[in-house]
C-alpha atoms as a PDB file:
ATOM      1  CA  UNK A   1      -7.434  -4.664  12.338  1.00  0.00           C
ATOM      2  CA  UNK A   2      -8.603  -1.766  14.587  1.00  0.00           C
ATOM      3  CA  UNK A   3      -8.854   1.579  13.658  1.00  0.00           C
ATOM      4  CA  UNK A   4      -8.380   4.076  16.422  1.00  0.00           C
ATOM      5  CA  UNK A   5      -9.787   7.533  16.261  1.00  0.00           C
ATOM      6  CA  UNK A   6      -8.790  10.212  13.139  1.00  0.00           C
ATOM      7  CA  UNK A   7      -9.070  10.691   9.678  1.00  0.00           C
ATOM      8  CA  UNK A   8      -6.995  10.327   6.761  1.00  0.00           C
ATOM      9  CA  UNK A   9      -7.377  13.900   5.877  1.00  0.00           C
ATOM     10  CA  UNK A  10      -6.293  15.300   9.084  1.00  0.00           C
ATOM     11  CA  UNK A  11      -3.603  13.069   9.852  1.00  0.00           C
ATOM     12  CA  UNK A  12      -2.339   9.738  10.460  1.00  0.00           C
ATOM     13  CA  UNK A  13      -4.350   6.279  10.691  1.00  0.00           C
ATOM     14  CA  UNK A  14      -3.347   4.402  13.712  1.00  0.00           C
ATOM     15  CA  UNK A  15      -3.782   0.562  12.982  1.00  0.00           C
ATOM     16  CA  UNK A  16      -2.778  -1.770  15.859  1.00  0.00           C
ATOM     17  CA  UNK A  17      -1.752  -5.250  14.757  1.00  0.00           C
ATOM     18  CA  UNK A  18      -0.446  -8.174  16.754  1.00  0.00           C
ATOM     19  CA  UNK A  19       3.109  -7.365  17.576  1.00  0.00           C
ATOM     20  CA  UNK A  20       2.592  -3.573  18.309  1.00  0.00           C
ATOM     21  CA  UNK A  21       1.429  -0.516  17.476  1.00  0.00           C
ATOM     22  CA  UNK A  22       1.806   1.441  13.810  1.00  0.00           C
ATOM     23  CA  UNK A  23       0.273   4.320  12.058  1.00  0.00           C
ATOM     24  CA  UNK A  24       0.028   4.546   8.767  1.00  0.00           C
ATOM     25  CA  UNK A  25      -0.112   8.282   6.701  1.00  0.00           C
ATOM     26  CA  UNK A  26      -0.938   9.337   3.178  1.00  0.00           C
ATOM     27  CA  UNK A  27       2.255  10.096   1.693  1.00  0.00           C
ATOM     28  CA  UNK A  28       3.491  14.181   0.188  1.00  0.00           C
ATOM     29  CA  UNK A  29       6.047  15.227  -2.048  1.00  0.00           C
ATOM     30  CA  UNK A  30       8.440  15.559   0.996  1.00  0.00           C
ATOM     31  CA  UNK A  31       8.488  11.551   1.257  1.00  0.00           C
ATOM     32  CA  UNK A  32       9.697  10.936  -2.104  1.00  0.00           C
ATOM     33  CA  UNK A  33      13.501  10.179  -1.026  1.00  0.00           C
ATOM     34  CA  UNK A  34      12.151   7.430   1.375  1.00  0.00           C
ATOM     35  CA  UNK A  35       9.892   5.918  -1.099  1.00  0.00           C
ATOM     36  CA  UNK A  36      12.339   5.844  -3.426  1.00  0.00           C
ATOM     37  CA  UNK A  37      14.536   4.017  -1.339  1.00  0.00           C
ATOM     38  CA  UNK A  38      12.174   1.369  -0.443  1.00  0.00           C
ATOM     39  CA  UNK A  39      11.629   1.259  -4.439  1.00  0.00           C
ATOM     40  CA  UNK A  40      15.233   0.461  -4.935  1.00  0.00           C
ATOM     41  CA  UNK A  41      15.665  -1.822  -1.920  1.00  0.00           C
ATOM     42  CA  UNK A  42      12.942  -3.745  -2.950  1.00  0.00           C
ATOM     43  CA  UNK A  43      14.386  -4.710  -6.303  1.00  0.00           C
ATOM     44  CA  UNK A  44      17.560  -5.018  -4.792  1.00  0.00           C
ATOM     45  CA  UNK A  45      15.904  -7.283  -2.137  1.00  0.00           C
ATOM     46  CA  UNK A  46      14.418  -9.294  -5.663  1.00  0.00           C
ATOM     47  CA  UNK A  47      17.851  -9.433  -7.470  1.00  0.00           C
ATOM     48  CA  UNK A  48      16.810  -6.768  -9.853  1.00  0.00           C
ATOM     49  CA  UNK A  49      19.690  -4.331  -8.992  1.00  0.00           C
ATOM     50  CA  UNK A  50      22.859  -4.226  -7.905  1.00  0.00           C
ATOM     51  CA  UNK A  51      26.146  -2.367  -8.118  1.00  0.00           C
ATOM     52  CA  UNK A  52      25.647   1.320  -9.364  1.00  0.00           C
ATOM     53  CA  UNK A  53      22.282   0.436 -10.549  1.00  0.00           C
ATOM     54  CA  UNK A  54      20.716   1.128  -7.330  1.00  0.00           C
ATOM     55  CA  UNK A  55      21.317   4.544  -6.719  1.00  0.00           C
ATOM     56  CA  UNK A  56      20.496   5.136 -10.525  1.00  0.00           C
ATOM     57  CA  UNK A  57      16.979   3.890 -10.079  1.00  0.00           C
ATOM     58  CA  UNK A  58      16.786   5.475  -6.746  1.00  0.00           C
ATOM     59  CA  UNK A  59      17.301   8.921  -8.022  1.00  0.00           C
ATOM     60  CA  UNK A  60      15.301   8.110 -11.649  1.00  0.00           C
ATOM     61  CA  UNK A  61      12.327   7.180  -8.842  1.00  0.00           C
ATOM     62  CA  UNK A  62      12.812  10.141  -6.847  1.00  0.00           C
ATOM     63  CA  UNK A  63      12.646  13.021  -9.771  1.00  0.00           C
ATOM     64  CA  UNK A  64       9.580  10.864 -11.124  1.00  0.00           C
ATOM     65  CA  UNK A  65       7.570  10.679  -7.300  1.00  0.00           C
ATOM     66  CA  UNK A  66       8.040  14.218  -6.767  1.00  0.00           C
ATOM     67  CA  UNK A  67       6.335  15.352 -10.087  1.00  0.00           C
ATOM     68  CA  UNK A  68       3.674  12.387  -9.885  1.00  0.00           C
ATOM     69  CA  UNK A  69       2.938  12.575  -6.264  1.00  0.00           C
ATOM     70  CA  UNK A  70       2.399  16.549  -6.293  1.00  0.00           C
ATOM     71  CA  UNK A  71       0.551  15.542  -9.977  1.00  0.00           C
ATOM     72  CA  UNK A  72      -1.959  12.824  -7.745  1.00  0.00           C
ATOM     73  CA  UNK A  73      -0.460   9.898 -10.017  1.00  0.00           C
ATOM     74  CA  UNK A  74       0.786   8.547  -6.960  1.00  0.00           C
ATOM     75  CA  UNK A  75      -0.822   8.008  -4.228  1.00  0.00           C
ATOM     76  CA  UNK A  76       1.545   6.468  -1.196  1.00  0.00           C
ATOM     77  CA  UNK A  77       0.996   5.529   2.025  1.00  0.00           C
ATOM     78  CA  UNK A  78       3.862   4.924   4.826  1.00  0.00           C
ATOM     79  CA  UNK A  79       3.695   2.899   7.818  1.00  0.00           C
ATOM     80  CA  UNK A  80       5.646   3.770  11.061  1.00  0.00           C
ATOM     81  CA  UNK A  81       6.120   2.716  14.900  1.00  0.00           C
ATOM     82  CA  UNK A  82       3.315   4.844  17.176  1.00  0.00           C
ATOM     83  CA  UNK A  83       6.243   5.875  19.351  1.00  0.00           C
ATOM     84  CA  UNK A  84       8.608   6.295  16.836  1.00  0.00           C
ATOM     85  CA  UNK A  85       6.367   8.653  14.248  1.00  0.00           C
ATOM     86  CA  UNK A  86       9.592   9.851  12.291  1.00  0.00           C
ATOM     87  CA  UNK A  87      10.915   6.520  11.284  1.00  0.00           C
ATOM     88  CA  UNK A  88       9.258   5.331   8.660  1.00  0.00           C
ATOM     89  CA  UNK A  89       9.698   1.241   8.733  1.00  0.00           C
ATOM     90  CA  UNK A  90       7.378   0.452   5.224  1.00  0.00           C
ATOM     91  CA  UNK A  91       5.678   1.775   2.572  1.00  0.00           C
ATOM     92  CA  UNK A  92       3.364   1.021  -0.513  1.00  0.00           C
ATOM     93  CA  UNK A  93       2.103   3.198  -3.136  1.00  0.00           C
ATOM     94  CA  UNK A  94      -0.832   3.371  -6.661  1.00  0.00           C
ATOM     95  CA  UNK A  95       0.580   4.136  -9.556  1.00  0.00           C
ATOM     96  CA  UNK A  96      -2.862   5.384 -11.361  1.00  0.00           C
ATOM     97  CA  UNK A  97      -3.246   5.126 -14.932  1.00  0.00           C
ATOM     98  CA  UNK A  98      -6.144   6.225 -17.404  1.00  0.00           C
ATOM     99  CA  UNK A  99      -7.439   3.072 -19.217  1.00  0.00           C
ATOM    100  CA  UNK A 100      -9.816   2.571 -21.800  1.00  0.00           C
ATOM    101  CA  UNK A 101     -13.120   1.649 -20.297  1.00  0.00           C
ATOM    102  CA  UNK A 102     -13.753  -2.041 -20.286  1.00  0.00           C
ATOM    103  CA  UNK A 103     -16.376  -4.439 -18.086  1.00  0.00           C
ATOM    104  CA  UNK A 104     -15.430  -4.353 -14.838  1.00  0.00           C
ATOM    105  CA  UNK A 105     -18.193  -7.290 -14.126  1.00  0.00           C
ATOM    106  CA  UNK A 106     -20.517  -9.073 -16.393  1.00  0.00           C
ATOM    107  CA  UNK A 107     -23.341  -5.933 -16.647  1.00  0.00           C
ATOM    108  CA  UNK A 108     -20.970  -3.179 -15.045  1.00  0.00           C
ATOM    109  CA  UNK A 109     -18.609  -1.018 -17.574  1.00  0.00           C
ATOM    110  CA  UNK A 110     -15.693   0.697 -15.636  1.00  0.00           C
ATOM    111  CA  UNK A 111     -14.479   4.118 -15.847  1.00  0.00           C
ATOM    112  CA  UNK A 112     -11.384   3.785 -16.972  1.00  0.00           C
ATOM    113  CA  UNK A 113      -9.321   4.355 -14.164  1.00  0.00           C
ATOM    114  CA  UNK A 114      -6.658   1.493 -12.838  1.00  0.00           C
ATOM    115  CA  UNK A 115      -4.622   1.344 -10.264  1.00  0.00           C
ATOM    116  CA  UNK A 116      -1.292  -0.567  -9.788  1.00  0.00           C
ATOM    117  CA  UNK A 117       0.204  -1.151  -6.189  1.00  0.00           C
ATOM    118  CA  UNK A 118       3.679  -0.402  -6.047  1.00  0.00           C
ATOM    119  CA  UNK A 119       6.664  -0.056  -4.202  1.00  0.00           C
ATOM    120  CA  UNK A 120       5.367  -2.414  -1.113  1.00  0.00           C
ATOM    121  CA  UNK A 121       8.259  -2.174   1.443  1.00  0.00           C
ATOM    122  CA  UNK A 122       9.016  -2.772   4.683  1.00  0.00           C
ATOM    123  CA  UNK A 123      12.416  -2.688   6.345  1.00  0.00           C
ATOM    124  CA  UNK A 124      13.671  -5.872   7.052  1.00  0.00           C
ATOM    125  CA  UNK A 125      14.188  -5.780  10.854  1.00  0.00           C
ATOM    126  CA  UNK A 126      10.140  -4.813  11.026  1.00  0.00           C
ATOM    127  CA  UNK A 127       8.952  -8.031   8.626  1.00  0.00           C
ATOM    128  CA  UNK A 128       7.032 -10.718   9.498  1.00  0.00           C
ATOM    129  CA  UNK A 129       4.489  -8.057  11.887  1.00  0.00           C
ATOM    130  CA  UNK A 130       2.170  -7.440   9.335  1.00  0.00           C
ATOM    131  CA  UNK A 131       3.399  -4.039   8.015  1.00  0.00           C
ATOM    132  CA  UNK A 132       2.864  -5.018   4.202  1.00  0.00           C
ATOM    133  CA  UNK A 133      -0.639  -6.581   4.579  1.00  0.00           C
ATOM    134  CA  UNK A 134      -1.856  -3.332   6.693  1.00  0.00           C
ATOM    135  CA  UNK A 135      -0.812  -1.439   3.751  1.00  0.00           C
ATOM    136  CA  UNK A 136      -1.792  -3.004   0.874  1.00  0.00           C
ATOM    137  CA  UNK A 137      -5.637  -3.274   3.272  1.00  0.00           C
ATOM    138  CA  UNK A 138      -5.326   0.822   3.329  1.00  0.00           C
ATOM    139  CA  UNK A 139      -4.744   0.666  -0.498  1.00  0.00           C
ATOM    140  CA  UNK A 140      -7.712  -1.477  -1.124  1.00  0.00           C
ATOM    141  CA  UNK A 141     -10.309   0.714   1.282  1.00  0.00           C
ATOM    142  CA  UNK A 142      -9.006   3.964  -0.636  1.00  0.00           C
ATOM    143  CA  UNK A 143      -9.246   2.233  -3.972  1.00  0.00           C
ATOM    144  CA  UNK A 144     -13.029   1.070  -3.480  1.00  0.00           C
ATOM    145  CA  UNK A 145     -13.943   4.813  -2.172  1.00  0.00           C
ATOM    146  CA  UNK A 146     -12.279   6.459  -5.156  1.00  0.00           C
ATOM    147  CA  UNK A 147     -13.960   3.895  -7.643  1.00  0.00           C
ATOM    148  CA  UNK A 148     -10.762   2.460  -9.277  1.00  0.00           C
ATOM    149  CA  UNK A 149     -12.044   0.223 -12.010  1.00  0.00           C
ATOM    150  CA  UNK A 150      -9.124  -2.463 -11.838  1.00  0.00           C
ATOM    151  CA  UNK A 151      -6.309  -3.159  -8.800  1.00  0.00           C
ATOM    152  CA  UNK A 152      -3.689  -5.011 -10.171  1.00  0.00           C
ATOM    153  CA  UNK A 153       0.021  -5.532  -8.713  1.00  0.00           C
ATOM    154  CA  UNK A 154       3.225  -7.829  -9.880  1.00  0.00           C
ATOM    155  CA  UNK A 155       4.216  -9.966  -6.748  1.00  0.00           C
ATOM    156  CA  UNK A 156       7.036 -11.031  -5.660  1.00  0.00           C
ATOM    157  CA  UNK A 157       7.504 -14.430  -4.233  1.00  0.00           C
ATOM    158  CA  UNK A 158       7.867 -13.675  -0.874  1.00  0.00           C
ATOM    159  CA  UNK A 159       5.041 -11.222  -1.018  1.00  0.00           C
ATOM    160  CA  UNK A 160       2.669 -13.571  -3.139  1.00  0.00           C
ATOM    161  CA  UNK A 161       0.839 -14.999  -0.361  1.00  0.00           C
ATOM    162  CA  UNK A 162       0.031 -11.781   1.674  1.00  0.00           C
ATOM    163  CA  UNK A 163      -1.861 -10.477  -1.884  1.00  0.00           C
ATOM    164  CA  UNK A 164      -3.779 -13.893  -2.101  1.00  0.00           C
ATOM    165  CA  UNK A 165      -5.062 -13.662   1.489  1.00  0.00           C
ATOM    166  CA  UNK A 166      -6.017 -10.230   0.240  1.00  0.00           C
ATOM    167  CA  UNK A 167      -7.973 -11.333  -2.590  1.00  0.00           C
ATOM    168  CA  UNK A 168      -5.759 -10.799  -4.783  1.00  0.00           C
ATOM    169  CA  UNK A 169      -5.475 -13.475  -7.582  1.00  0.00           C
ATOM    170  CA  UNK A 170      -3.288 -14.327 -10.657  1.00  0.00           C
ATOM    171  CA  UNK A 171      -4.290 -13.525 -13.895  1.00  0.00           C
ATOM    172  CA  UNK A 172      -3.835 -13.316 -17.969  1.00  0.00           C
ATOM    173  CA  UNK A 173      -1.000 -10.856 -17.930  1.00  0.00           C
ATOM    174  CA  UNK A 174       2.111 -11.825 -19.967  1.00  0.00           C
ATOM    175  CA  UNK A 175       5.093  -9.375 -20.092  1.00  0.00           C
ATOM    176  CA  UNK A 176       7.502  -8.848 -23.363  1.00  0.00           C
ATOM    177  CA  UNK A 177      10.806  -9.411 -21.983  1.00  0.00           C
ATOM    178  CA  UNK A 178      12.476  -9.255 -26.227  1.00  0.00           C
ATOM    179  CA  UNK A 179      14.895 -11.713 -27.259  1.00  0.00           C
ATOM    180  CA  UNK A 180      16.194 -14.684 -25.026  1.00  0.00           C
END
């Protein structure tokens, strides 16, 4: 991955993979709609919604990215063509969360601050170029400069094997899904 010249701060991080050129940008309040609509798409693309469903969670996630992005409990990035800056063709986000402290390595305790990736999405005519993987790579530099105790993410299976090339592994985690 190359990173031409610029800084995150003062505006967007051209990364040039493979089949072309994209830059990727720190998400603002203003980009809520879109990453809402990769949120919804994404669990639509899973199975998880359908029918009237998806424009319910599409609007829940839009009221809630606005207030948490503007809050810094989000932090997104998006991901669009060089020479097409205004359409935005994948995203991913961190959902950050205050956790008790707990050993982050045998001798090291953490801080208490976790992060949970979120809302990776790219549009389907612009898979298989390496959109996602850029993405989740930005997440992982900015999580490692802003000392994030614990990375975690829920895959799905198509996306399972970008994480794992990542470094990403599978873990303890069970989820309460109530009565069957």
């Amino acid at each position: 991955m190359k990173r031409a010249k610029g800084k995150h701060e003062d505006g967007p991080l051209v990364l040039r993979v493979s089949s072309g050129a994209f830059q990727i940008r720190r998400a603002t309040g203003r980009d809520a709609d879109i990453i809402a609509w990769h949120r919804a798409r994404m669990f639509q693309d899973m199975g998880d919604v359908w029918g009237d469903a998806f424009e319910i969670l599409r609007a829940k996630a839009r009221t809630r990215l606005e207030q948490w992005i503007d809050r810094g409990r989000y932090i997104g990035w998006l991901a669009s063509a060089v020479d097409k800056p205004e359409v935005i063709v994948g995203g991913a986000g961190v959902q950050l969360q205050p956790i008790l402290p707990r050993p982050v390595e045998v001798s090291t305790i953490g801080e208490g601050r976790q992060g949970t990736i979120v809302n990776v999405f790219t549009e389907p005519q612009w898979r298989r170029r390496g959109i996602a993987g850029l993405l989740v790579k930005e997440i992982i530099v900015w999580s490692k400069s802003e000392q994030i105790d614990r990375l975690t993410l829920h895959a799905s299976d198509e996306g399972r094997s970008i994480y794992e090339r990542l470094g990403f592994i599978a873990s303890n985690e069970m989820r309460f899904v109530g009565d069957r």
